[in-house]
C-alpha atoms as a PDB file:
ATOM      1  CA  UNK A   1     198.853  30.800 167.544  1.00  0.00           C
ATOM      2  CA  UNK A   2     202.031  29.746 168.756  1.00  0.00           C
ATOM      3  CA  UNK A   3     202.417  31.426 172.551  1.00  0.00           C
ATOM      4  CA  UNK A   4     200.231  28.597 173.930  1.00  0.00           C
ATOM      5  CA  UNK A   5     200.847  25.248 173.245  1.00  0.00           C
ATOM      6  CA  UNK A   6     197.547  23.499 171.858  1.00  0.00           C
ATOM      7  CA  UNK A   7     195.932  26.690 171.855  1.00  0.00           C
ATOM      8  CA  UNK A   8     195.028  27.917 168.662  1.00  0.00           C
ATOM      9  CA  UNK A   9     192.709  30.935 167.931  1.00  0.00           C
ATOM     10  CA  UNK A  10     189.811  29.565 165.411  1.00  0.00           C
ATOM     11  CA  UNK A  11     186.924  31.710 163.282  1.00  0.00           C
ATOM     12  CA  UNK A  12     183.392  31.109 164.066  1.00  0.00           C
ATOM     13  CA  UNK A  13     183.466  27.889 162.091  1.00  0.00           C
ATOM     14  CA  UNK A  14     186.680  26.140 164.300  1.00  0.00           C
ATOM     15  CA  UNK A  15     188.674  25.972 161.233  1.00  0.00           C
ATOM     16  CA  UNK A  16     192.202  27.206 160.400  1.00  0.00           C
ATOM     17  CA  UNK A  17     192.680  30.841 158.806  1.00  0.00           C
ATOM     18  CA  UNK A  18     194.226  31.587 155.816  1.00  0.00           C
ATOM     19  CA  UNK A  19     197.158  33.274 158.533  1.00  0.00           C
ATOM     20  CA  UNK A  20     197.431  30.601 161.223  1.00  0.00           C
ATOM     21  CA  UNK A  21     197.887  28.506 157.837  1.00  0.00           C
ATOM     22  CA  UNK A  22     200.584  30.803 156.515  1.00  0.00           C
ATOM     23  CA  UNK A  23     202.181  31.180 160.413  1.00  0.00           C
ATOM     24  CA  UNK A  24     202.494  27.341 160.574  1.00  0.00           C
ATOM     25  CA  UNK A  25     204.227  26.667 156.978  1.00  0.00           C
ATOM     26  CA  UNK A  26     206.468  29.850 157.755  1.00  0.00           C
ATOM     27  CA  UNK A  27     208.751  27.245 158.787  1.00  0.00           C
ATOM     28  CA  UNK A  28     210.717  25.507 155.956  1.00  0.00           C
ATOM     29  CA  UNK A  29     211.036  22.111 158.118  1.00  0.00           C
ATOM     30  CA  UNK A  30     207.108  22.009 159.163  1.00  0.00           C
ATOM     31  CA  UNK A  31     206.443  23.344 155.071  1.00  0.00           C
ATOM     32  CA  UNK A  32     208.280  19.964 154.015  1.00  0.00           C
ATOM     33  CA  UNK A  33     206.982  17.840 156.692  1.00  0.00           C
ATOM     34  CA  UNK A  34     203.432  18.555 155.238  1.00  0.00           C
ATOM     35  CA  UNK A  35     204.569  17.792 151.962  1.00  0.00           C
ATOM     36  CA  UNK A  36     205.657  14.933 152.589  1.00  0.00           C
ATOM     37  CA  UNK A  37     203.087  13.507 154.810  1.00  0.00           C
ATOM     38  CA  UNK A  38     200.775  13.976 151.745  1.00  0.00           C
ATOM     39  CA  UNK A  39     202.316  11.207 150.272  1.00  0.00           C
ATOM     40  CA  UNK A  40     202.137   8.811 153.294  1.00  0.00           C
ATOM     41  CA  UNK A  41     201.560   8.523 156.305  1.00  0.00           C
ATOM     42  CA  UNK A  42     205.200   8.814 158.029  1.00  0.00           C
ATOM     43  CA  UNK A  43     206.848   8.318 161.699  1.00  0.00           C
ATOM     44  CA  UNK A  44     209.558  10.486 163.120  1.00  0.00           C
ATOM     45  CA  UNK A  45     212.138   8.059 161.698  1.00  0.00           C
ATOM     46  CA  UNK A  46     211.067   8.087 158.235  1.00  0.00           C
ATOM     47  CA  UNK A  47     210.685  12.111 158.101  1.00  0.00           C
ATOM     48  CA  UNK A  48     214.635  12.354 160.178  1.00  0.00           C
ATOM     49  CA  UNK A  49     215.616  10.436 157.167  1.00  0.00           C
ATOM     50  CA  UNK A  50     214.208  12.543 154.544  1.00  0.00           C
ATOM     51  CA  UNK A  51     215.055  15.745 156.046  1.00  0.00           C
ATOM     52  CA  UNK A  52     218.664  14.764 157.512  1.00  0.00           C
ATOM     53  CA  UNK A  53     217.625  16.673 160.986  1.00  0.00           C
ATOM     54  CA  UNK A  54     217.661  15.029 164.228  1.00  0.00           C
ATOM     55  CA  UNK A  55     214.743  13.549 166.329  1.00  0.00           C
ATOM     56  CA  UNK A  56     214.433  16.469 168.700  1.00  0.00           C
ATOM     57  CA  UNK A  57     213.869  19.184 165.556  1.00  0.00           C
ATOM     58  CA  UNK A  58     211.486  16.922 163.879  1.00  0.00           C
ATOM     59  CA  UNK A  59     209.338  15.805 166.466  1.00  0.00           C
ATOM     60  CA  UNK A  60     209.186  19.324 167.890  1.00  0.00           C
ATOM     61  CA  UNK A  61     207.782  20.686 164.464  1.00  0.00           C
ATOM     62  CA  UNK A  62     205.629  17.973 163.890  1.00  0.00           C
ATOM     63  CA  UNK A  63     204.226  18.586 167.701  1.00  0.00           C
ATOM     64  CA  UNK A  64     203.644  22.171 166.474  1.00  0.00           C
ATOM     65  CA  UNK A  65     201.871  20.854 163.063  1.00  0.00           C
ATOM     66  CA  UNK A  66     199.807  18.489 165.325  1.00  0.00           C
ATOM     67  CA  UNK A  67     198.542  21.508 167.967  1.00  0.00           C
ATOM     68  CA  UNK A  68     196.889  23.578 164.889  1.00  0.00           C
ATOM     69  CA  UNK A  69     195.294  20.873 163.736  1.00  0.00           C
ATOM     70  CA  UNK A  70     197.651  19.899 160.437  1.00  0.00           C
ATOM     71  CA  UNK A  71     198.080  16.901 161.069  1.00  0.00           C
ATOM     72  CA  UNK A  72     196.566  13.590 163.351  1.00  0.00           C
ATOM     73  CA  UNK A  73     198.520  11.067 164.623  1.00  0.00           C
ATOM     74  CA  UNK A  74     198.270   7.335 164.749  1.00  0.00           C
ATOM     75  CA  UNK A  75     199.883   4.553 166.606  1.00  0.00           C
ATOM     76  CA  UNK A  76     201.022   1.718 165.686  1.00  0.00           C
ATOM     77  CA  UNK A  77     202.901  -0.910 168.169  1.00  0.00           C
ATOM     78  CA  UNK A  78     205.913   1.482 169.558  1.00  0.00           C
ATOM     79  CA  UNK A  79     205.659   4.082 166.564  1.00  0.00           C
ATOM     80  CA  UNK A  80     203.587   7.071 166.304  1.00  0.00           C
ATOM     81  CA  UNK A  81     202.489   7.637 162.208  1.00  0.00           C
ATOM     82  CA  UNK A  82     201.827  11.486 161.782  1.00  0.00           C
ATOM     83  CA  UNK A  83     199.697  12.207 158.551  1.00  0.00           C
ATOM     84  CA  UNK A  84     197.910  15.039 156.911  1.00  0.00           C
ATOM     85  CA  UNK A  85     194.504  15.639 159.212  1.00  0.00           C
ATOM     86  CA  UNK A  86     191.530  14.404 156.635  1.00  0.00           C
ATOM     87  CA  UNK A  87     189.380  17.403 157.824  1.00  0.00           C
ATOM     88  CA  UNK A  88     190.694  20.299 156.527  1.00  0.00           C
ATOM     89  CA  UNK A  89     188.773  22.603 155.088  1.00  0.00           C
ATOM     90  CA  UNK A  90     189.192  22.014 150.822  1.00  0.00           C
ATOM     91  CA  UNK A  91     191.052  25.623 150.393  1.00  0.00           C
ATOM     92  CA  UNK A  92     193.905  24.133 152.945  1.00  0.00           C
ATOM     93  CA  UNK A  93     194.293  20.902 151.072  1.00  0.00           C
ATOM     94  CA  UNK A  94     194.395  22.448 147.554  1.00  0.00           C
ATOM     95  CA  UNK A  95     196.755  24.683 149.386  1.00  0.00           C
ATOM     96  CA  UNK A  96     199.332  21.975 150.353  1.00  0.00           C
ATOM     97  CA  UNK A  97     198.752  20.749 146.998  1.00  0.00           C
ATOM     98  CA  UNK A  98     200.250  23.991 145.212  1.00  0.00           C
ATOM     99  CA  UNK A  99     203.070  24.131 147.099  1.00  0.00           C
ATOM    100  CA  UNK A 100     204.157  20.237 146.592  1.00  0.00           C
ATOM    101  CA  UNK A 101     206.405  20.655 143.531  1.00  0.00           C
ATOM    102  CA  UNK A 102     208.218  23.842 144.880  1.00  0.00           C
ATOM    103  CA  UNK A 103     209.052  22.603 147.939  1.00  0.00           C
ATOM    104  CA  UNK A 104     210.166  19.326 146.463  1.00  0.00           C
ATOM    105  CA  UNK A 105     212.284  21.166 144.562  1.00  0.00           C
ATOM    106  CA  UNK A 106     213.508  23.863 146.426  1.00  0.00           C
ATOM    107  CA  UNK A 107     214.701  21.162 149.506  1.00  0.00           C
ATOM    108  CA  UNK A 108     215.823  18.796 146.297  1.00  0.00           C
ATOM    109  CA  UNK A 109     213.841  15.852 147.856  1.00  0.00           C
ATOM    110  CA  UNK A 110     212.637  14.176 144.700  1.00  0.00           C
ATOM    111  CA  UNK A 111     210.505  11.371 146.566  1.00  0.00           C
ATOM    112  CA  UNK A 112     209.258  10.128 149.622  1.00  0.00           C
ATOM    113  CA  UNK A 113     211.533   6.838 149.831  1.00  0.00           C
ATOM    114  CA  UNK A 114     209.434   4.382 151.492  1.00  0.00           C
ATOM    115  CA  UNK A 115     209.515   3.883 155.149  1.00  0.00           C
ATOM    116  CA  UNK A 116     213.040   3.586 156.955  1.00  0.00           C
ATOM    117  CA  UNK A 117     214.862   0.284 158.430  1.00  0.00           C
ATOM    118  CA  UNK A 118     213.008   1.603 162.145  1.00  0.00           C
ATOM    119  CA  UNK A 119     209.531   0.798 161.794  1.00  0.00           C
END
């Protein structure tokens, strides 16, 4: 999954497996990304913010999310809005779902904040 960039190996069905899934939340910065792109739709700005990591990381993780198909991005005027793809599979979303509250905790980010002074 992660030797070629954009290349992802899919079932019969072109979704995500259950590993890929695991390989790409592995990472505790991409794991807290996701969570908090459920909230909101979010640019690199607002996720630097809530992180406290630099552009470079962040964008490079989300770049990585984007490639396996976790999330789709969107712009608007100079910004690029990353958000949580609306076609995953049910078992992904629920997935993301469970792990909300522990990762919220365990990175003792309490909210999302609303969008920074940037965009």
């Amino acid at each position: 999954m992660f030797k070629q960039r954009g290349v992802m190996s899919q079932n019969l069905e072109g979704l995500i497996t259950p590993v890929e899934l695991m390989k790409a939340l592995a990472d505790e910065t991409r794991l807290t990304s996701i969570v908090l792109l459920l909230e909101a739709p979010m640019c690199v700005c607002d996720l630097m913010a809530q992180l406290a990591l630099s552009q470079p990381k962040v964008s490079r993780h989300l770049a990585l999310l984007r490639d396996v198909g976790l999330v789709t991005t969107e712009r608007r005027g100079q910004w690029v809005y990353y958000s949580v793809a609306n076609n995953l599979p049910a078992w992904v979303i629920n997935t993301f779902a469970e792990l909300r509250e522990p990762t919220l905790q365990a990175t003792n980010i309490s909210e999302t904040g609303g969008q920074s002074e940037c965009c």
